[in-house]
Protein backbone atom coordinates (compact mmCIF):
# COMPACT_ATOMS: atom_id res chain seq x y z
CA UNK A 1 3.96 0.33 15.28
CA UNK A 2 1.76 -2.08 17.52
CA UNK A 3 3.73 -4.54 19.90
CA UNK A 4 1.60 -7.71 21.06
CA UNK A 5 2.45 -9.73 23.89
CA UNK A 6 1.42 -13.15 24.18
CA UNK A 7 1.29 -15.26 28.04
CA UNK A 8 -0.85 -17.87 29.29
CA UNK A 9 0.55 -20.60 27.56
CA UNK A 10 1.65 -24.07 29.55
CA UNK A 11 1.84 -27.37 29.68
CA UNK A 12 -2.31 -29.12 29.71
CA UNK A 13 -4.03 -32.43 30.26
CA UNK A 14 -6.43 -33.50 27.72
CA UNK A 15 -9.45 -31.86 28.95
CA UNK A 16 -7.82 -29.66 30.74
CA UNK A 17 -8.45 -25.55 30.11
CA UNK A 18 -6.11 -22.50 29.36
CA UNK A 19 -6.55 -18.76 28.64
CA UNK A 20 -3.98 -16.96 26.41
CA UNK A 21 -3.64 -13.06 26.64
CA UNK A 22 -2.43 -10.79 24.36
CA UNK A 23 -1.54 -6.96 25.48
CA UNK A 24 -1.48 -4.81 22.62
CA UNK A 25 0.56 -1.47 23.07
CA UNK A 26 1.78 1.34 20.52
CA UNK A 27 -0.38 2.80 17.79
CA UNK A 28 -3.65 0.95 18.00
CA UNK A 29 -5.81 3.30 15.36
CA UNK A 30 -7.65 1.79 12.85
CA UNK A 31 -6.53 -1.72 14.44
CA UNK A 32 -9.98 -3.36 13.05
CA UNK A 33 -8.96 -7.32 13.52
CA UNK A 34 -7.13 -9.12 16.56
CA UNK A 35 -6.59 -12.83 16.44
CA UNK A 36 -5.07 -15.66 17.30
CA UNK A 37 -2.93 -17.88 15.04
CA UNK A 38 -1.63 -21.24 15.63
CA UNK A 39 1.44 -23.31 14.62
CA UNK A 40 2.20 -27.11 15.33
CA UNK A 41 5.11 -28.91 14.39
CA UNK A 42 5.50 -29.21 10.49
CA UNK A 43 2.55 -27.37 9.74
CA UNK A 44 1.42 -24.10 8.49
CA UNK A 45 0.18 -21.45 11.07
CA UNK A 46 -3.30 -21.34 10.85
CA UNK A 47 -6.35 -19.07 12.11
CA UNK A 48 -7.66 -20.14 14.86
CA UNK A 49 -9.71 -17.02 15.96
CA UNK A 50 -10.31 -13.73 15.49
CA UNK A 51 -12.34 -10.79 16.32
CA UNK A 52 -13.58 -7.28 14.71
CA UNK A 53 -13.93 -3.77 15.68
CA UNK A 54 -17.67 -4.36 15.28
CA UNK A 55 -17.12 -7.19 17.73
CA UNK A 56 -17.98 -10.19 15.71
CA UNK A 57 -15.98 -13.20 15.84
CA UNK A 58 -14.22 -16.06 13.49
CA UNK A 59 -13.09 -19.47 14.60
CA UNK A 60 -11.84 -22.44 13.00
CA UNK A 61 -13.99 -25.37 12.61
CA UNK A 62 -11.59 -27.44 14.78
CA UNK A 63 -11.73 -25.08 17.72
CA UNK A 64 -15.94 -23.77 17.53
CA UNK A 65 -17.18 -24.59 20.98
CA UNK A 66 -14.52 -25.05 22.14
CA UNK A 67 -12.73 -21.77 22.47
CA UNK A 68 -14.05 -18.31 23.02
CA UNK A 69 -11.86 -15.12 22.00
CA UNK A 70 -12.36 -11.75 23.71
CA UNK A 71 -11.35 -8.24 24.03
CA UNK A 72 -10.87 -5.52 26.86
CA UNK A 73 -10.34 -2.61 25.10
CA UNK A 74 -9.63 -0.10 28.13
CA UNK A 75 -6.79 -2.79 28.32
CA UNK A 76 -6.02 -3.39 24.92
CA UNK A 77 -5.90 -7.01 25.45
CA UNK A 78 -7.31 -9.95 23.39
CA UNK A 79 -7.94 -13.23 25.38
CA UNK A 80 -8.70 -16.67 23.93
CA UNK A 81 -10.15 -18.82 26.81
CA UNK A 82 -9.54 -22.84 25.09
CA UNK A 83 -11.63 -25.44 26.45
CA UNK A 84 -11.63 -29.51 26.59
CA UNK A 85 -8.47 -29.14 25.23
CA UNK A 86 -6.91 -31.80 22.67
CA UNK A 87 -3.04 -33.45 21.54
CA UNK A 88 -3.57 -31.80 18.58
CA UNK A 89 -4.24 -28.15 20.03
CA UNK A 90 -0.66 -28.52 21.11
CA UNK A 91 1.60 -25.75 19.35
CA UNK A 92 2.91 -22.05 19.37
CA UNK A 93 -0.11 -19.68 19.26
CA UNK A 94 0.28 -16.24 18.22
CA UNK A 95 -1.29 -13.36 18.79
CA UNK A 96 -2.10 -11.05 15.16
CA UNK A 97 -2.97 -7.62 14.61
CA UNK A 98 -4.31 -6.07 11.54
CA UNK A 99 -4.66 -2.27 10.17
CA UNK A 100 -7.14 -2.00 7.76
CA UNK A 101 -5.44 1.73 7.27
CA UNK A 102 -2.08 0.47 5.75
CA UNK A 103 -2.80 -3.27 5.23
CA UNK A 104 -0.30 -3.99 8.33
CA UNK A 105 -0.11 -7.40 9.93
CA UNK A 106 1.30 -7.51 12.99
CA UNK A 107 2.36 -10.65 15.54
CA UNK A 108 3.77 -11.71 18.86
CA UNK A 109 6.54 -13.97 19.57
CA UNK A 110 4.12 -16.58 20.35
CA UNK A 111 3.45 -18.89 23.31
CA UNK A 112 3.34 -22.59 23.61
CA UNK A 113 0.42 -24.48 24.57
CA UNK A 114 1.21 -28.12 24.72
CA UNK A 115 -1.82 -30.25 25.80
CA UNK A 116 -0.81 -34.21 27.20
CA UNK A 117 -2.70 -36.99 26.10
């Protein structure tokens, strides 16, 4: 079992910045993917971005240069650091674990980011 813990979320200005974190605890072999996942009101959760045991990255065309996601692996945390943030970045982010070993998908309870126009 892998637990994730999402914090960092708040309440933004347009513009404004915020950095998520997500500790990771439990069984963390073969954990090859860590993300982050978002979910607005009346939509579907969506990637936003994610990064590999190889340490290469994936982000959504809405968020690329505007976000960065990193990793501290003697922590076992995955951060996303969001930039010039937008209205429509506001909504529950979550943070995502995958096991390549067993298929396993794991999440966090989420935090909300809501950014003010």
């Amino acid at each position: 079992q892998v637990q994730l813990v999402e914090s960092g979320g708040g309440l933004v200005q347009a513009g404004g910045s915020l950095r998520l974190s997500c500790a990771a605890s439990g069984t963390m072999f073969r954990i090859n993917s860590m993300g982050w996942y978002r979910q607005a009101p009346g939509k579907q959760r969506e990637l936003v971005a994610a990064i590999f045991s190889g340490g290469s990255t994936n982000y959504a065309d809405s968020v690329k240069g505007r976000f960065t996601i990193s990793r501290d692996n003697a922590k076992n945390t995955v951060y996303l650091q969001m930039n010039s943030l937008r209205p429509e970045d506001t909504a529950v982010y979550y943070c995502n674990a995958y096991r390549d070993l067993d298929g396993r998908t794991y999440w966090g309870k989420g935090t909300l980011v809501t950014v003010s126009s």
